[in-house]
Protein backbone atom coordinates (compact mmCIF):
# COMPACT_ATOMS: atom_id res chain seq x y z
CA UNK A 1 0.00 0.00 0.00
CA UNK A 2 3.16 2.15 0.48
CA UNK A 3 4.27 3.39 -2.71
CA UNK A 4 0.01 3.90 -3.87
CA UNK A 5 -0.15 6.83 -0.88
CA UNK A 6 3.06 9.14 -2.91
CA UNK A 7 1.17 10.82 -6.06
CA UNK A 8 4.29 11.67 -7.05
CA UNK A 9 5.72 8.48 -7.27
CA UNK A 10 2.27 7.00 -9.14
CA UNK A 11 1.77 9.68 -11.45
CA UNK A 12 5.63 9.10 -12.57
CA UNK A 13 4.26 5.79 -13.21
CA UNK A 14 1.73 6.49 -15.12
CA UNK A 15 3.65 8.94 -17.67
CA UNK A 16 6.22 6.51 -18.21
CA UNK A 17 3.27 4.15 -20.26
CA UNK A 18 2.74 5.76 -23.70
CA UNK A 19 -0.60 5.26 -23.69
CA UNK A 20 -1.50 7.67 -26.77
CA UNK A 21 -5.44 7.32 -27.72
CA UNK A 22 -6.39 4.77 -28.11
CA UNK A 23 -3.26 2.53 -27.00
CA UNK A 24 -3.67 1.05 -23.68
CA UNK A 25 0.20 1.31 -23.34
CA UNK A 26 0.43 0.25 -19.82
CA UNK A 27 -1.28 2.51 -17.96
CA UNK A 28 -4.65 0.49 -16.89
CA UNK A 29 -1.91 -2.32 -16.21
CA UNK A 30 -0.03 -0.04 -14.15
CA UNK A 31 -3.24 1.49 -12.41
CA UNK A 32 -4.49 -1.88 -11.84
CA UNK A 33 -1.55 -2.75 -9.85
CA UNK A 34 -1.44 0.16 -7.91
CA UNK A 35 -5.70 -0.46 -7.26
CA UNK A 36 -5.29 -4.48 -6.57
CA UNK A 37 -3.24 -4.17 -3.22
CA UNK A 38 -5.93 -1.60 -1.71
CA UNK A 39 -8.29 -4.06 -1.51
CA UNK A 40 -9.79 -2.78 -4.89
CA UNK A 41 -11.17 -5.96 -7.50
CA UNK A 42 -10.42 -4.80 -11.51
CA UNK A 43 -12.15 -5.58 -14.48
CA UNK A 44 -10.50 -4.67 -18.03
CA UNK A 45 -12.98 -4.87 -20.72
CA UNK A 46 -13.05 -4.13 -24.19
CA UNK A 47 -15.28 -2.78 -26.23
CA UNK A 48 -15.49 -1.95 -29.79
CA UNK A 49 -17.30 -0.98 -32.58
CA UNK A 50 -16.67 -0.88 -37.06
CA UNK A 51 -15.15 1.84 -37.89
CA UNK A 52 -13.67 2.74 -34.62
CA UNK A 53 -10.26 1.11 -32.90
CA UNK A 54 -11.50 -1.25 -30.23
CA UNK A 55 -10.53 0.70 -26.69
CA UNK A 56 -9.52 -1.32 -23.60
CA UNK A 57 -10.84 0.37 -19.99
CA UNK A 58 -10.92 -0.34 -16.50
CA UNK A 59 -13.12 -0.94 -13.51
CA UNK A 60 -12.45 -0.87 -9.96
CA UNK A 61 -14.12 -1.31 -7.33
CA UNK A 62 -13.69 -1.89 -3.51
CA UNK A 63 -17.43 -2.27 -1.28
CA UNK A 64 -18.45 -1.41 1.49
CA UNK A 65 -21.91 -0.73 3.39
CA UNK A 66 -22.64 3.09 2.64
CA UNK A 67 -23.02 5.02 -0.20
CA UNK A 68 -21.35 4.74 -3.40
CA UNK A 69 -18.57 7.03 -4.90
CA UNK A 70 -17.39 7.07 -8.38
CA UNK A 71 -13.99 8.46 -9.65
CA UNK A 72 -14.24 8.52 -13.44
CA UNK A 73 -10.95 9.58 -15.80
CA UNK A 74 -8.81 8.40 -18.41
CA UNK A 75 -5.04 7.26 -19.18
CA UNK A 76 -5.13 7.70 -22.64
CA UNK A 77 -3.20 11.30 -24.12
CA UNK A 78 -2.78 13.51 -26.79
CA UNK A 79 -0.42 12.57 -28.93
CA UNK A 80 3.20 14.70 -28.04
CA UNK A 81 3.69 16.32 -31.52
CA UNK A 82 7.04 17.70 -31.85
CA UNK A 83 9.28 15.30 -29.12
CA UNK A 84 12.38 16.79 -30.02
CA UNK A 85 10.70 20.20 -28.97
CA UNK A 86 10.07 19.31 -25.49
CA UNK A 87 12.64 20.28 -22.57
CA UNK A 88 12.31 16.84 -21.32
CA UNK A 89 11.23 13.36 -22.90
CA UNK A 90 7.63 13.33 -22.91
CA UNK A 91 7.60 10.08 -21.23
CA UNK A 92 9.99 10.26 -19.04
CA UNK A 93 8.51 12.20 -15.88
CA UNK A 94 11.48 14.39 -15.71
CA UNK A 95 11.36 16.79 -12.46
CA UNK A 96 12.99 20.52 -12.80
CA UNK A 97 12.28 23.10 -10.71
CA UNK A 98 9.71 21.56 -8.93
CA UNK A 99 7.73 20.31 -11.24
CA UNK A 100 7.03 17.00 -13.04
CA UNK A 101 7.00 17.24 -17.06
CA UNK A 102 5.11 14.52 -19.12
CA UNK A 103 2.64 14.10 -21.62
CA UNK A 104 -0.44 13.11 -19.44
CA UNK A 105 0.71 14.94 -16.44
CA UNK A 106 -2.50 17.43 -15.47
CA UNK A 107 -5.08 15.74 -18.49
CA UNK A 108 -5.04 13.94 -16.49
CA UNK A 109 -2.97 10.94 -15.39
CA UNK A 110 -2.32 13.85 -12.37
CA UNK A 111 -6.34 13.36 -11.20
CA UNK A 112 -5.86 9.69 -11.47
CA UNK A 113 -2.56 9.31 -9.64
CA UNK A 114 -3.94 11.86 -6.54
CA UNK A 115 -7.01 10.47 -5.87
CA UNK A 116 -5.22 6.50 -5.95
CA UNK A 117 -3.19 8.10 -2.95
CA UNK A 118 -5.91 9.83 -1.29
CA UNK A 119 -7.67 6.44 -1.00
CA UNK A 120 -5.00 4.46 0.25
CA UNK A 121 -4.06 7.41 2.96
CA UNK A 122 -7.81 7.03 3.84
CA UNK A 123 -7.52 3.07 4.48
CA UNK A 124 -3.98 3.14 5.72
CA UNK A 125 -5.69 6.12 8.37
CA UNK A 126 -9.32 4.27 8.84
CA UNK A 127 -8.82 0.82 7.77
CA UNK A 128 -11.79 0.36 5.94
CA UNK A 129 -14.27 2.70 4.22
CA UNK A 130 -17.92 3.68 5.01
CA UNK A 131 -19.29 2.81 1.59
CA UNK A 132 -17.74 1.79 -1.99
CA UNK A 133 -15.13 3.78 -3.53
CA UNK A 134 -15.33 2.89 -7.90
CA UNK A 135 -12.69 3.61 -10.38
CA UNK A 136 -14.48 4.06 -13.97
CA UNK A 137 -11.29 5.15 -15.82
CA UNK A 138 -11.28 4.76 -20.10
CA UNK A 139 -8.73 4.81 -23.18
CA UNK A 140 -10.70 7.07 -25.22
CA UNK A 141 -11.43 10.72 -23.85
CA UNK A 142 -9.34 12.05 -26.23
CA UNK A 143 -10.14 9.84 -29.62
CA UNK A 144 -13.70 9.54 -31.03
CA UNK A 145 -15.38 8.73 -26.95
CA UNK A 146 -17.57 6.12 -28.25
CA UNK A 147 -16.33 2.63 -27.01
CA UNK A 148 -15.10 4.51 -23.59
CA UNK A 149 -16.98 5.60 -20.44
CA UNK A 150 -20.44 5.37 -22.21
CA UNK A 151 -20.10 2.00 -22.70
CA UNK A 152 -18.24 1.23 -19.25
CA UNK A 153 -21.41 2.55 -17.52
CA UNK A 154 -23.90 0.61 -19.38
CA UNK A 155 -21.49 -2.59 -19.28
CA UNK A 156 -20.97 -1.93 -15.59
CA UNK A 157 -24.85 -1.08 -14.93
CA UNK A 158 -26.11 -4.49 -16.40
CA UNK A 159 -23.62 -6.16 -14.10
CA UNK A 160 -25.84 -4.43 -11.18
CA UNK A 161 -23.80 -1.65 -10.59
CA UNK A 162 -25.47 2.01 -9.59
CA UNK A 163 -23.65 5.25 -7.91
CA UNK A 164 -24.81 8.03 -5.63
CA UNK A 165 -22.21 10.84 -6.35
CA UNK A 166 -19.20 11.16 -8.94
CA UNK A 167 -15.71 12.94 -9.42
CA UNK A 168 -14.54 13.71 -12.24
CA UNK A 169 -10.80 14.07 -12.54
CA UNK A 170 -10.07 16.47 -15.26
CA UNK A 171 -7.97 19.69 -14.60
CA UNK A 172 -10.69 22.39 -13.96
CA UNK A 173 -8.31 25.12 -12.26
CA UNK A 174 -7.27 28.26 -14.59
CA UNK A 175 -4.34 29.14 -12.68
CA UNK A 176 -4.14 28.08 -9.19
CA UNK A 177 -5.77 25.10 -7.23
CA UNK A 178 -8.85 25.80 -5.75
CA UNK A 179 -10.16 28.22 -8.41
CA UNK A 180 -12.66 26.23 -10.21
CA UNK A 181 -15.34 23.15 -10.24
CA UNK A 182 -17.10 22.36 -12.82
CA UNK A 183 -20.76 21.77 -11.73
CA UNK A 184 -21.87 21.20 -15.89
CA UNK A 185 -21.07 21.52 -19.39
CA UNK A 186 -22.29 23.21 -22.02
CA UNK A 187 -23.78 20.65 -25.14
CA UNK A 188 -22.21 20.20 -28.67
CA UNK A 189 -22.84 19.88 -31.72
CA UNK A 190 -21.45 19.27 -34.99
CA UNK A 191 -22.20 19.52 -38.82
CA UNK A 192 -21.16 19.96 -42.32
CA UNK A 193 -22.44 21.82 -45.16
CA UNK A 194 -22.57 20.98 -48.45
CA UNK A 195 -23.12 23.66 -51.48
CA UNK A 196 -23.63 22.26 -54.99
CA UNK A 197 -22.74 24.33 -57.47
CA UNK A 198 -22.08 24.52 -61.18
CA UNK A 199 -18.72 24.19 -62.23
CA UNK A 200 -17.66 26.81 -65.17
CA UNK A 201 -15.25 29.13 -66.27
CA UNK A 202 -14.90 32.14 -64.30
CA UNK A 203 -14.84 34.25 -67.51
CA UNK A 204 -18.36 33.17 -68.01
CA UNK A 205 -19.92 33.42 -64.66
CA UNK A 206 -23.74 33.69 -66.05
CA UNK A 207 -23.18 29.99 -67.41
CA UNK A 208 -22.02 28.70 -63.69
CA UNK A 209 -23.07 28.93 -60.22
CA UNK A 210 -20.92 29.19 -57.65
CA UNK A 211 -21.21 27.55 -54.72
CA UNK A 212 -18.32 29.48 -52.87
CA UNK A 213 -20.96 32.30 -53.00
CA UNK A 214 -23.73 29.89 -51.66
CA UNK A 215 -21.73 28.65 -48.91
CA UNK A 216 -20.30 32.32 -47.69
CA UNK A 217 -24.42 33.54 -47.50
CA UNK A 218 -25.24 30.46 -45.43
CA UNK A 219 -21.99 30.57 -43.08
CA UNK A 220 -22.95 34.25 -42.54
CA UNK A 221 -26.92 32.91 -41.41
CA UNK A 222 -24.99 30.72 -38.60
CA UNK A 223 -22.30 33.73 -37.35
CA UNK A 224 -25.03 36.23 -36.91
CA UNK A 225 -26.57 37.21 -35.25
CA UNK A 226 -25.63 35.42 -32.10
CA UNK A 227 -28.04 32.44 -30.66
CA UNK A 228 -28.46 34.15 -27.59
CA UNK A 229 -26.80 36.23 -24.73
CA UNK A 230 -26.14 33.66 -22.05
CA UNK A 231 -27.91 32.15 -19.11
CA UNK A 232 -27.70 32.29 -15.38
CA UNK A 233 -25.57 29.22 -15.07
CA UNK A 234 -24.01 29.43 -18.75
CA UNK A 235 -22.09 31.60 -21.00
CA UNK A 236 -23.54 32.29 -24.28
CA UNK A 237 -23.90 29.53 -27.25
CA UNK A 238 -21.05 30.09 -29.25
CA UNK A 239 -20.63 28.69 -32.96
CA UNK A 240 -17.44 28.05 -35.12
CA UNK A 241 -16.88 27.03 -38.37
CA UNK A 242 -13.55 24.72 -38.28
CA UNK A 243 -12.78 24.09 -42.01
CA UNK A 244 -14.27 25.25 -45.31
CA UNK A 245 -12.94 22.95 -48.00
CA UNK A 246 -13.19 23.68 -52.17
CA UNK A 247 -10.59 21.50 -53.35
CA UNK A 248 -10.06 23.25 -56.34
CA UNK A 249 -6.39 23.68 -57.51
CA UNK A 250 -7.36 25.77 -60.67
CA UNK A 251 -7.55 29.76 -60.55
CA UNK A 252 -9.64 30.18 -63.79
CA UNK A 253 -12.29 27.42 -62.98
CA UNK A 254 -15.65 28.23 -60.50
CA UNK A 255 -15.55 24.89 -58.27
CA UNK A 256 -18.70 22.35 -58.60
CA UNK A 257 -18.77 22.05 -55.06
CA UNK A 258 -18.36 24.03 -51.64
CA UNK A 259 -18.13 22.51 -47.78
CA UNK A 260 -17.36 23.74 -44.67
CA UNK A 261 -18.05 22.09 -41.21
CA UNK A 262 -18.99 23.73 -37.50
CA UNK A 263 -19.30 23.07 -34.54
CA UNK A 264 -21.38 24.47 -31.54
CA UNK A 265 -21.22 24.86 -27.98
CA UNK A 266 -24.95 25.58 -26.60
CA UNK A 267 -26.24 26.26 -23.34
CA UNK A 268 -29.80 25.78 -21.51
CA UNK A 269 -31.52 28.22 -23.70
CA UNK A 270 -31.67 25.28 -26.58
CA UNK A 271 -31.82 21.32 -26.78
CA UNK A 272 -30.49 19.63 -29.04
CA UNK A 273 -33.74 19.55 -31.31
CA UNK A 274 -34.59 23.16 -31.05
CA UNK A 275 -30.88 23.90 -32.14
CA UNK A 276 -31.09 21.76 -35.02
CA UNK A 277 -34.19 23.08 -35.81
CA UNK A 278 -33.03 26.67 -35.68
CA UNK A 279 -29.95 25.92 -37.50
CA UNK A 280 -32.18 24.09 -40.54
CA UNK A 281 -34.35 27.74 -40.62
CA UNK A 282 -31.87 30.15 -40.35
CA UNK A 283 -29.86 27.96 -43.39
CA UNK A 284 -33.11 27.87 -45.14
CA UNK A 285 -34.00 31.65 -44.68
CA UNK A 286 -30.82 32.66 -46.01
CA UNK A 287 -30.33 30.18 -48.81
CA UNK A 288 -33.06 32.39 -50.83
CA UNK A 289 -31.06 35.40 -50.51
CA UNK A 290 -29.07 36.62 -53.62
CA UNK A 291 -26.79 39.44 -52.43
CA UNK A 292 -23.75 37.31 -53.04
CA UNK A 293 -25.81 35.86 -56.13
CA UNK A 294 -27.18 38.01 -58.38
CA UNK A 295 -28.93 37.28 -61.56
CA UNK A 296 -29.33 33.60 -59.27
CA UNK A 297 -33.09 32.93 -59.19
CA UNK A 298 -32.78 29.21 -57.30
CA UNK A 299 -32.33 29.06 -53.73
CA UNK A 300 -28.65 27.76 -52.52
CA UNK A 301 -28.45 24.03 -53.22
CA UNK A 302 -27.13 22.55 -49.97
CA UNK A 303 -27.44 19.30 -48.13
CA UNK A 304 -26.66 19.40 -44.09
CA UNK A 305 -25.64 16.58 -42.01
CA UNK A 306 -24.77 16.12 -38.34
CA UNK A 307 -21.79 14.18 -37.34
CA UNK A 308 -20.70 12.58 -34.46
CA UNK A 309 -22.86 12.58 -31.05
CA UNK A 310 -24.63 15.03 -29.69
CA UNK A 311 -23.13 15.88 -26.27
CA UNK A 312 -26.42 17.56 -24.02
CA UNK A 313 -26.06 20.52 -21.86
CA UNK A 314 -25.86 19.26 -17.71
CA UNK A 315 -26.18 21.11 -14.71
CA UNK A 316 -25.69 19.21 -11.35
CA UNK A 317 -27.74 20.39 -8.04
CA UNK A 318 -26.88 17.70 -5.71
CA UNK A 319 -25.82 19.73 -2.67
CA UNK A 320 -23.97 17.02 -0.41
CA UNK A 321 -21.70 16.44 -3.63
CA UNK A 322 -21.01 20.10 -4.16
CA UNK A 323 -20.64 21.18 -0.73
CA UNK A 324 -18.37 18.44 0.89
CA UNK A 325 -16.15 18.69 -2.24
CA UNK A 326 -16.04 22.65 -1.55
CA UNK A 327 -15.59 22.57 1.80
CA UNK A 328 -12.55 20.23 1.28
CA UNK A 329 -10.98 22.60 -1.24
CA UNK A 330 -11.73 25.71 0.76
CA UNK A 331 -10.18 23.53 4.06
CA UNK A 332 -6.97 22.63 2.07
CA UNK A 333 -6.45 25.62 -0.16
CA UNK A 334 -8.15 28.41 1.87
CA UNK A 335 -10.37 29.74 -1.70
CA UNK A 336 -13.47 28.43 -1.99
CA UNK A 337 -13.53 27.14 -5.80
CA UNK A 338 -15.79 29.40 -8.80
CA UNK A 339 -18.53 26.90 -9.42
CA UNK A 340 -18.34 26.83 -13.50
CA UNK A 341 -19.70 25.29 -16.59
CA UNK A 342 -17.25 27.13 -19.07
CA UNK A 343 -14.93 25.02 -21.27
CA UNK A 344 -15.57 22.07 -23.55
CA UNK A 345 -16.64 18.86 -23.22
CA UNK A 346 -15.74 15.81 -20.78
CA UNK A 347 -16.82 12.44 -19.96
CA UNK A 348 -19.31 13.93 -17.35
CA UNK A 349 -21.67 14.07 -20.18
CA UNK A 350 -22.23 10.29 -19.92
CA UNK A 351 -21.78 10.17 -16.32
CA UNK A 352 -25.13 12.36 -15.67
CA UNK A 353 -27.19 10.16 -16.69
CA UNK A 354 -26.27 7.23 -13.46
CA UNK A 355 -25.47 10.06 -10.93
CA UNK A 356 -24.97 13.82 -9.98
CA UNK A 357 -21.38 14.69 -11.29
CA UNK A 358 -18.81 17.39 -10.46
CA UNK A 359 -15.22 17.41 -11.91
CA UNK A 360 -12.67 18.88 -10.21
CA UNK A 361 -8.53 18.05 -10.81
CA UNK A 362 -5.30 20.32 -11.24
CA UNK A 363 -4.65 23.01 -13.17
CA UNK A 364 -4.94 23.02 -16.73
CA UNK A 365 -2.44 25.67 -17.85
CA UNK A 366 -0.05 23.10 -19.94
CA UNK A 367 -2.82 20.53 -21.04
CA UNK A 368 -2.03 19.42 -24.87
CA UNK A 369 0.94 21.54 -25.08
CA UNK A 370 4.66 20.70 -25.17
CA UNK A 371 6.42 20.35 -22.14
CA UNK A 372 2.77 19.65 -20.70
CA UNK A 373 3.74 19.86 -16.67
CA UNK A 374 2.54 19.77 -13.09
CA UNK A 375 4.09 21.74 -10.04
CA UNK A 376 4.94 18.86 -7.13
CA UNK A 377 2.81 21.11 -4.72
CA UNK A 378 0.23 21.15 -6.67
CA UNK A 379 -0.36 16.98 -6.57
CA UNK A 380 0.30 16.75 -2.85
CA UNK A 381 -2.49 19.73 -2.58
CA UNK A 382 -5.03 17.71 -4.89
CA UNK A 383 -3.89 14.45 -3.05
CA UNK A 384 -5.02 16.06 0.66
CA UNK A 385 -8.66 17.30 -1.25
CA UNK A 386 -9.59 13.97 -2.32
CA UNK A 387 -8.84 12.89 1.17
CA UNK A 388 -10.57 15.14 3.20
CA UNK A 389 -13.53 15.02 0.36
CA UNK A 390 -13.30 10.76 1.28
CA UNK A 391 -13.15 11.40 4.28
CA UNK A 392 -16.13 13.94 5.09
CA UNK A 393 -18.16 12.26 1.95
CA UNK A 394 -18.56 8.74 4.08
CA UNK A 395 -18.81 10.15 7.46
């Protein structure tokens, strides 16, 4: 149980496994025996699905009489990019100045390697806990999320399994721990747009039509104006247009065809079918309109398809979950933590549906970058939260 208490020395661990999405690498081996000696039992299935890599993930659980506590995260990382750019090898949980360098180390094989020692300070401390403790950890957060936590938590739910509260590790602090929890997410959505055109020499416009044109008169339907001005809880929906695509190497040739693909980050104002619907009216609205078209009599010829998932807007209200995490991060850190729904997406979105969820980790300041990093301090801080959030959560 010794070396599973130092976050230090299990987060090292952790980095050295190159577990880039969706590669197990190591890490859920590694995890598993830092889980097995603290009295945890580990299941490692697989799931998969065509057209997607399969994805091996973990569960861990060790029961008690009392309620039940989920910790929910991933060992899988972004790929390093550049290695001969980084100050340190990316794998190698270097540790200048205080701080431990790795890809992995805040997003978030940090959460992961903390909240392992909180538990087994709690059980070296108390012997025993006053409930069940769960480990729902994944390989793919940061590949296409589909044979990851949402299918861990139905695979795990048919098995019997149900959970009163969850954690989410993910780094939620901007600069400093004790900043920030994330008590929801905003929803997304993606989709591509397709403008058909008529290809034709751009001498002779009258005898094309270009969809170039088409495409700039719809993108401009989606970018304004804006879907709305923010709510209580969220900041305002917020859409972005991530590639437009011709694929047209000739200067003296209109293009046949136009594309260009968004995505959306939407609060509580919309669901996802009132979105979509708005999106389809606005696009059909402006498809009709011939500023950018003139002597064009037929509406824009487009096709629009969604891709992916939707991911639905959450808020969480459980007060025992919120407060007892608070109070442990206001006890250890002396702020008491912004309660937020700003940033992107996590795997809380498929956690709120089997319990309330809050996500709360390290800070985030180096996530995806070279020479990602975490300050020493910083784990032993996040380490003594967990603990005192164990602690005061089964009392």
């Amino acid at each position: 149980m010794k070396s599973s208490i130092d976050p230090v020395q299990n987060l090292a661990e952790l980095i050295a496994c190159p577990s880039i999405t969706p590669a197990e690498g190591g890490a859920l081996t590694v995890l598993e025996a830092m889980l097995a000696p603290l009295g945890f039992s580990v299941e490692r299935p697989t799931f998969g699905e065509d057209g997607t890599p399969d994805v091996e993930n973990l569960y861990a659980r060790r029961s008690g009489n009392g309620p039940h506590l989920m910790f929910a995260g991933h060992t899988d990382v972004v790929p390093v990019g550049d290695a001969a750019a980084w100050t340190y090898p990316p794998f190698s949980a270097a540790i200048h100045n205080g701080e431990m360098y790795g890809r992995g180390a805040v997003d978030m094989k940090g959460g992961i390697a903390c909240f392992v020692a909180a538990v087994g300070r709690h059980l070296e401390k108390h012997g025993g806990l006053n409930g069940s403790i769960s480990f729902v950890i994944t390989g793919d957060e940061e590949g296409p999320s589909i044979n990851g936590t949402g299918k861990l938590l139905d695979w795990a739910k048919a098995k019997g399994e149900s959970w009163d509260a969850a954690v989410v590790g993910e780094p939620t602090n901007p600069e400093k721990m004790g900043d920030m929890m994330k008590i929801g997410r905003r929803g997304g959505l993606s989709g591509t747009i397709v403008v058909h055109g008529v290809q034709g020499h751009v001498a002779y416009p009258h005898l094309a039509d270009n969809p170039i044109r088409g495409l700039v008169t719809l993108i401009e339907s989606l970018l304004y104006p804006a879907f709305d001005n923010g709510t209580k809880d969220f900041q305002a929906t917020n859409l972005e247009f991530t590639t437009i695509d011709v694929g047209n190497p000739a200067v003296n040739v209109i293009p046949a065809k136009a594309t260009a693909t968004f995505n959306i980050r939407f609060n509580d104002t919309w669901t996802d079918e009132t979105l979509m619907a708005e999106i389809h009216n606005r696009l059909d609205k402006a498809a009709g309109r011939h500023k950018l078209r003139p002597g064009k009599m037929a509406p824009v010829n487009y096709e629009l398809t969604w891709r992916n998932r939707v991911s639905h807007v959450f808020l969480t209200h459980d007060e025992k979950l919120i407060g007892t995490l608070t109070s442990a991060v206001e006890a250890t850190t002396g702020k008491r933590p912004q309660l937020s729904t700003s940033g992107g997406t996590s795997d809380a979105r498929f956690i709120k549906d089997y319990c309330p969820v809050v996500e709360f980790g390290l800070v985030g300041k180096t996530m995806h970058m070279v020479d990602e990093r975490v300050a020493i301090a910083d784990l032993e801080t996040l380490t003594q939260i967990y603990e005192r959030f164990i602690a005061d959560f089964f009392a």
